[in-house]
Protein backbone atom coordinates (compact mmCIF):
# COMPACT_ATOMS: atom_id res chain seq x y z
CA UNK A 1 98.50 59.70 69.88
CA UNK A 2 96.25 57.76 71.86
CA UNK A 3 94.96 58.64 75.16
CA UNK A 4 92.91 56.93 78.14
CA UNK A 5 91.49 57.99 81.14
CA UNK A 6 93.09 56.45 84.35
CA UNK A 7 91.13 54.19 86.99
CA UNK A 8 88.17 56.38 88.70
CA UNK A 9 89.75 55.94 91.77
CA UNK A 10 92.82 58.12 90.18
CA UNK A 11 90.83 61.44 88.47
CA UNK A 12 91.07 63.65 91.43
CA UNK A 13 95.26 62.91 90.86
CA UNK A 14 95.77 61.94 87.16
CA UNK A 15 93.79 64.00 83.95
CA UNK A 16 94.76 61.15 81.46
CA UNK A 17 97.83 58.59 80.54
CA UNK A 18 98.52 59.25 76.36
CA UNK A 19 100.72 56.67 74.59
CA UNK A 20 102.59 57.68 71.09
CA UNK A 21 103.90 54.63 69.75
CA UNK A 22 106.93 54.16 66.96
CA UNK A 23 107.44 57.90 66.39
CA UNK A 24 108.21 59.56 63.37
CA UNK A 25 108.71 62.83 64.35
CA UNK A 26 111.72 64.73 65.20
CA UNK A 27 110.51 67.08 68.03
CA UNK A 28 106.69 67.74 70.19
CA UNK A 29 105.31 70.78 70.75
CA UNK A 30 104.73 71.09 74.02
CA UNK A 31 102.50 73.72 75.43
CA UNK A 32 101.80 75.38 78.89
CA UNK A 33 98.68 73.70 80.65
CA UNK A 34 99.98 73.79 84.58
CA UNK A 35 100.25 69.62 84.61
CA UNK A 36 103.42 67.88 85.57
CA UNK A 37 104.29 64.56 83.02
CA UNK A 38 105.92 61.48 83.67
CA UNK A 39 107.27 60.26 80.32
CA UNK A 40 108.48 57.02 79.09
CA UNK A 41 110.49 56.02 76.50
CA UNK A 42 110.49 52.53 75.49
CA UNK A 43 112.64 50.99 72.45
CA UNK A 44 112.62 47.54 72.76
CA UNK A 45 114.47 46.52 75.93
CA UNK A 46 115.83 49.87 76.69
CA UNK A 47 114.09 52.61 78.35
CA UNK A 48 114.58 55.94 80.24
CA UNK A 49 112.18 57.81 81.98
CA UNK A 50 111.89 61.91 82.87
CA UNK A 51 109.57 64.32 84.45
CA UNK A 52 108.58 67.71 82.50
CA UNK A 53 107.09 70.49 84.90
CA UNK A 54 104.86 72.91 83.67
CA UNK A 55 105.75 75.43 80.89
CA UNK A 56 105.30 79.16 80.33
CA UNK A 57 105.96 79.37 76.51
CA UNK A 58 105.75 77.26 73.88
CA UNK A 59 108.43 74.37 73.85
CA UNK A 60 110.20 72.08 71.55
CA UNK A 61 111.07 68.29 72.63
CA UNK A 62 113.29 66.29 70.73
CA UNK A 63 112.13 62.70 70.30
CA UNK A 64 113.65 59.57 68.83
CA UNK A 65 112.59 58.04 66.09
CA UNK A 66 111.07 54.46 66.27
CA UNK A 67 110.63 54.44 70.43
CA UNK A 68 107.16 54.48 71.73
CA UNK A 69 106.91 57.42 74.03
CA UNK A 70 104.19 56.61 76.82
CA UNK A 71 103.14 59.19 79.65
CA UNK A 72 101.14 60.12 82.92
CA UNK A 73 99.64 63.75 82.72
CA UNK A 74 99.37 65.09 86.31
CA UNK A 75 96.49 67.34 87.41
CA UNK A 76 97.74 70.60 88.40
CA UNK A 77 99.61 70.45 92.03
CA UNK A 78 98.14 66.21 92.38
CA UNK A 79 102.09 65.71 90.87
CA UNK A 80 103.85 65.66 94.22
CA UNK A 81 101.44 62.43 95.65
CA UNK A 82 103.50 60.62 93.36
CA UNK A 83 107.12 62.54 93.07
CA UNK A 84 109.26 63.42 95.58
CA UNK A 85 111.38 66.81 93.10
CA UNK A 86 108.76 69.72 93.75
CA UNK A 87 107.18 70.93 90.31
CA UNK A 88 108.70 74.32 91.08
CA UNK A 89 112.41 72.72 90.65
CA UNK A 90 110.20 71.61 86.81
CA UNK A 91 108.79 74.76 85.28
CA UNK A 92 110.37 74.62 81.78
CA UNK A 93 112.22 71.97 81.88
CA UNK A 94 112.93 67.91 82.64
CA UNK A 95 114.31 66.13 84.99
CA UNK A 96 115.48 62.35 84.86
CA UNK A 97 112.73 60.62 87.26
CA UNK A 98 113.65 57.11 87.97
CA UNK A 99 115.29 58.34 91.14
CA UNK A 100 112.47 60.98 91.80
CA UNK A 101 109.38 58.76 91.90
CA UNK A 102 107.22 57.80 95.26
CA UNK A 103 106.71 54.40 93.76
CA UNK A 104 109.70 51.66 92.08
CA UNK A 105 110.31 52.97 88.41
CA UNK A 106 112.22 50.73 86.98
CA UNK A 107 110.50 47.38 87.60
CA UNK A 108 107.22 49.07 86.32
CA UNK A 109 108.93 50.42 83.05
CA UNK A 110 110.64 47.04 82.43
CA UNK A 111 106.87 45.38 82.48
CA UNK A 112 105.91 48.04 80.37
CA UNK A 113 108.65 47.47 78.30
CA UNK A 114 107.25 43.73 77.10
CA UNK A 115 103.48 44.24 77.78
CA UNK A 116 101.78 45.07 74.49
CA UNK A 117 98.72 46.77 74.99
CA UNK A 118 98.69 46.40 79.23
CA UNK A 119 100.41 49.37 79.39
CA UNK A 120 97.53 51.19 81.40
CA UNK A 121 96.55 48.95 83.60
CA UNK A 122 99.78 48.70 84.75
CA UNK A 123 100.28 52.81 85.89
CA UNK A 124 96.65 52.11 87.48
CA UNK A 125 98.30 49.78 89.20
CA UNK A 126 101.56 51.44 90.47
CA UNK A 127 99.65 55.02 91.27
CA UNK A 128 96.59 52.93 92.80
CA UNK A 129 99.48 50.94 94.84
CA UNK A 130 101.27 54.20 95.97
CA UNK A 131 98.04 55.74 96.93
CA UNK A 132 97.45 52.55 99.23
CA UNK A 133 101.22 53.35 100.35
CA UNK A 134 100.40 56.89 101.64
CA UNK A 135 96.85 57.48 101.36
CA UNK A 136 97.16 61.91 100.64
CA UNK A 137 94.18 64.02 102.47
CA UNK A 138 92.87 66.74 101.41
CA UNK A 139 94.32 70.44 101.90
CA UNK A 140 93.72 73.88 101.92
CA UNK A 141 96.08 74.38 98.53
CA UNK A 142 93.31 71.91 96.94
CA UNK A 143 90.55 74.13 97.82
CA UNK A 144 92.03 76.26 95.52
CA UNK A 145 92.84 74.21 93.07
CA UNK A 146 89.31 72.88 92.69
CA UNK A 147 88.28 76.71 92.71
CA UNK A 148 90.04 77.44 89.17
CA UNK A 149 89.99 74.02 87.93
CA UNK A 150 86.10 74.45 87.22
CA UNK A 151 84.54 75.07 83.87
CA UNK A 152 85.59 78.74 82.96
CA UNK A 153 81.98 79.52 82.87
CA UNK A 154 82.19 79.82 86.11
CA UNK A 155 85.58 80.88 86.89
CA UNK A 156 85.19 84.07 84.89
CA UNK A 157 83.02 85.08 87.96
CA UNK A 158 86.09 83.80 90.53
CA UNK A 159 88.22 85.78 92.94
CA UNK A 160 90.51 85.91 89.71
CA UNK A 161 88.44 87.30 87.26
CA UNK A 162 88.90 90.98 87.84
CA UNK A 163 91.48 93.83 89.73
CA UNK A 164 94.73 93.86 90.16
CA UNK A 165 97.05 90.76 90.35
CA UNK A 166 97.73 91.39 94.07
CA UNK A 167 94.28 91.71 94.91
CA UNK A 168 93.05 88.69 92.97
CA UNK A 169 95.54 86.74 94.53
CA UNK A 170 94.16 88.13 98.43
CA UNK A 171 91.32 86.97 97.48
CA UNK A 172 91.99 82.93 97.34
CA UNK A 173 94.29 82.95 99.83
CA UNK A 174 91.82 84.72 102.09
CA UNK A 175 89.47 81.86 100.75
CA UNK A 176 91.51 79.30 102.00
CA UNK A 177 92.98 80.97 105.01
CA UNK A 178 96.20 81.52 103.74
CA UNK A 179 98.36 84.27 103.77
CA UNK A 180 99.13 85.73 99.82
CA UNK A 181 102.74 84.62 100.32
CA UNK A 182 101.92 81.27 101.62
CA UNK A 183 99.70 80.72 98.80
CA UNK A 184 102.64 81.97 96.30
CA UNK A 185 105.03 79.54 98.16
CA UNK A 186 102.49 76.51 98.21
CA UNK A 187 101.60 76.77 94.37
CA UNK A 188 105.46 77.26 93.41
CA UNK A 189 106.12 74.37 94.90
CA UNK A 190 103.15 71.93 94.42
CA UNK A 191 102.44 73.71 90.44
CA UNK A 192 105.23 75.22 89.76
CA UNK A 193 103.75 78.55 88.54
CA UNK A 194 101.68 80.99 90.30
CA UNK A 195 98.54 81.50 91.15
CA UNK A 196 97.92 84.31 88.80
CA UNK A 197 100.00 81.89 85.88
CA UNK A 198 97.89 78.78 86.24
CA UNK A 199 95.01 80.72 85.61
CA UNK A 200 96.29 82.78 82.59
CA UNK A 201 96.89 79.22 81.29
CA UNK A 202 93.76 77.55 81.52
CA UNK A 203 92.05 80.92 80.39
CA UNK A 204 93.80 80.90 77.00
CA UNK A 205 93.52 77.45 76.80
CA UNK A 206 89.77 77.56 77.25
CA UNK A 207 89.72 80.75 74.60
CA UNK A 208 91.74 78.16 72.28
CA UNK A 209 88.70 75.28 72.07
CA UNK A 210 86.30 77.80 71.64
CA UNK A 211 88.47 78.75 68.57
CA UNK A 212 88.75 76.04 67.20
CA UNK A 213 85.04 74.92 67.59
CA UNK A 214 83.74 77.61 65.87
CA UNK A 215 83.96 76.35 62.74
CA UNK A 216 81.68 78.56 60.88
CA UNK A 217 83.47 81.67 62.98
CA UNK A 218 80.22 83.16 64.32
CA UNK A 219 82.40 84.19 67.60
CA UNK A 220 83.51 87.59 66.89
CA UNK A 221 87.11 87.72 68.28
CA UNK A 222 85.98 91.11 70.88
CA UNK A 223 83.08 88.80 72.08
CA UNK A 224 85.61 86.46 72.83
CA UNK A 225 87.51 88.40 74.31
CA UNK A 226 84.98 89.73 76.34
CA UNK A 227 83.68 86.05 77.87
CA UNK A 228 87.00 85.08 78.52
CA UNK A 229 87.22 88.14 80.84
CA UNK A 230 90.16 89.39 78.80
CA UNK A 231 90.50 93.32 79.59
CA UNK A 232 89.95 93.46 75.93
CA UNK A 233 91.12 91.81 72.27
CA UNK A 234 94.97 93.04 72.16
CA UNK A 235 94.94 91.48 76.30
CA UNK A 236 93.61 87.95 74.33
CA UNK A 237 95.78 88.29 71.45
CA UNK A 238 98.75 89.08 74.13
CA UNK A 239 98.45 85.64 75.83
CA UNK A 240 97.49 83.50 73.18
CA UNK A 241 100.87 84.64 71.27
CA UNK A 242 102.83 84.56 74.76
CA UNK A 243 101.51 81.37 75.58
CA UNK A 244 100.04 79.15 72.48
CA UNK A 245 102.79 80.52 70.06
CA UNK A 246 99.90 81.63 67.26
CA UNK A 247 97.20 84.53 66.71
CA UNK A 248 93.70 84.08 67.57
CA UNK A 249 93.09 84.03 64.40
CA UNK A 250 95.68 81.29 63.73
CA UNK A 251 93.96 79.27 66.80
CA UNK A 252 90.87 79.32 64.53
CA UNK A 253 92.49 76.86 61.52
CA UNK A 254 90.96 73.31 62.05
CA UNK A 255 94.86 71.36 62.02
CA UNK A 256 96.19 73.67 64.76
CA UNK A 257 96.72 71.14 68.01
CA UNK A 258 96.93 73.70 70.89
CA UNK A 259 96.38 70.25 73.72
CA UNK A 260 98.52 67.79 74.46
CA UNK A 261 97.10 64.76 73.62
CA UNK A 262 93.67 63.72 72.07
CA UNK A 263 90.36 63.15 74.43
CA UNK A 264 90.63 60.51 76.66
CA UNK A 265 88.21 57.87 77.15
């Protein structure tokens, strides 16, 4: 799978287009990581087009063999710049977008469809165009965003990292001057998954590339545990199971491919 980084312009919207082409394999993985996707698929002339929210469990897509599959990966909540279906109506499941797009699907996939290796300059060019369309400004539900989209270094010392769900939750929407059930309502809608949820996902997600970096497994699995901000091992164990499908110690086996798509460049 090959993946690219979208115009500069785009990166506060867009965390990377990826582009799988003449497929082999009978089903994806797909695995939580609070993004919304706009997928392609292309087989020659013919193409069709749907929009996967957000998952909480591990999840098995069919694919067809010999199309090139070719999508847009959605920064958590940036999705609905660019959709008109909120990513609450997504959450585990797809919906056919061509109808459901802020921008004209169907000419763009048809160019796609017969444009070799353009492919990404062409969805720089539709978002960049839709952003010119109905330039977004910034709100309080991005405040929070930004809060737990930073390095985990430093969310581990957020308003998430400790107490009770409830209390963590207060605490952002106090942040942003939001009520708790305001904030709820904003992030089912614009994520598609709680507050709480988003951040359970990039926490395990985080504890997964630290697995799978440690190579030489000098990273005892409590210390781990412990920098994560996990309550303790079984609580890290818990999620990566509930959410990644595998043990810890399954995370730590070089061929396991807990992300979506290779680094972008």
């Amino acid at each position: 799978m090959l993946a690219r980084l979208p115009d500069p312009r785009l990166r506060r919207f867009v965390s990377h287009y990826w582009l799988s082409r003449d497929n082999s394999a009978p089903t994806f993985s797909v695995l939580p990581d609070g993004c919304v996707d706009l997928v392609l698929a292309l087989h020659g002339s013919d193409w069709q087009a749907l929009l996967y929210g957000t998952t909480t469990a591990p999840m098995s897509v069919p694919l067809a063999p010999g199309h090139d599959y070719l999508g847009i990966c959605f920064h958590p909540g940036q999705a609905r710049h660019f959709v008109t279906v909120p990513a609450g109506a997504l959450t585990n499941t797809a919906l056919p977008a061509a109808a459901l797009t802020r921008f004209p699907l169907p000419p763009l996939a048809e160019q796609i469809a017969h444009s070799g290796n353009a492919v990404f300059r062409m969805l720089d060019d539709a978002l960049l165009c839709q952003l010119a369309r109905d330039c977004p400004s910034l709100s309080r539900l991005d405040g929070v965003l930004f809060q737990l989209s930073q390095p985990w270094e430093k969310n581990v010392h957020s308003a998430l990292a400790g107490g009770p769900p409830q209390q963590q939750v207060a605490r952002l929407s106090a942040d942003a001057g939001l009520s708790a059930r305001q904030l709820q309502r904003l992030f089912r809608e614009a994520v598609g998954v709680s507050p709480k949820t988003l951040h359970s996902i990039q926490r395990v997600r985080w504890t997964a590339a630290q697995l799978v970096a440690d190579t030489a497994h000098c990273i005892s699995l409590a210390a781990l545990a412990f920098s994560a901000g996990y309550s303790d091992q079984s609580h890290m164990t818990r999620d990566c199971v509930r959410l990644l499908g595998a043990t810890p110690a399954a995370l730590r086996q070089p061929d396991v491919a807990f992300v979506q798509a290779a680094d972008a460049r």
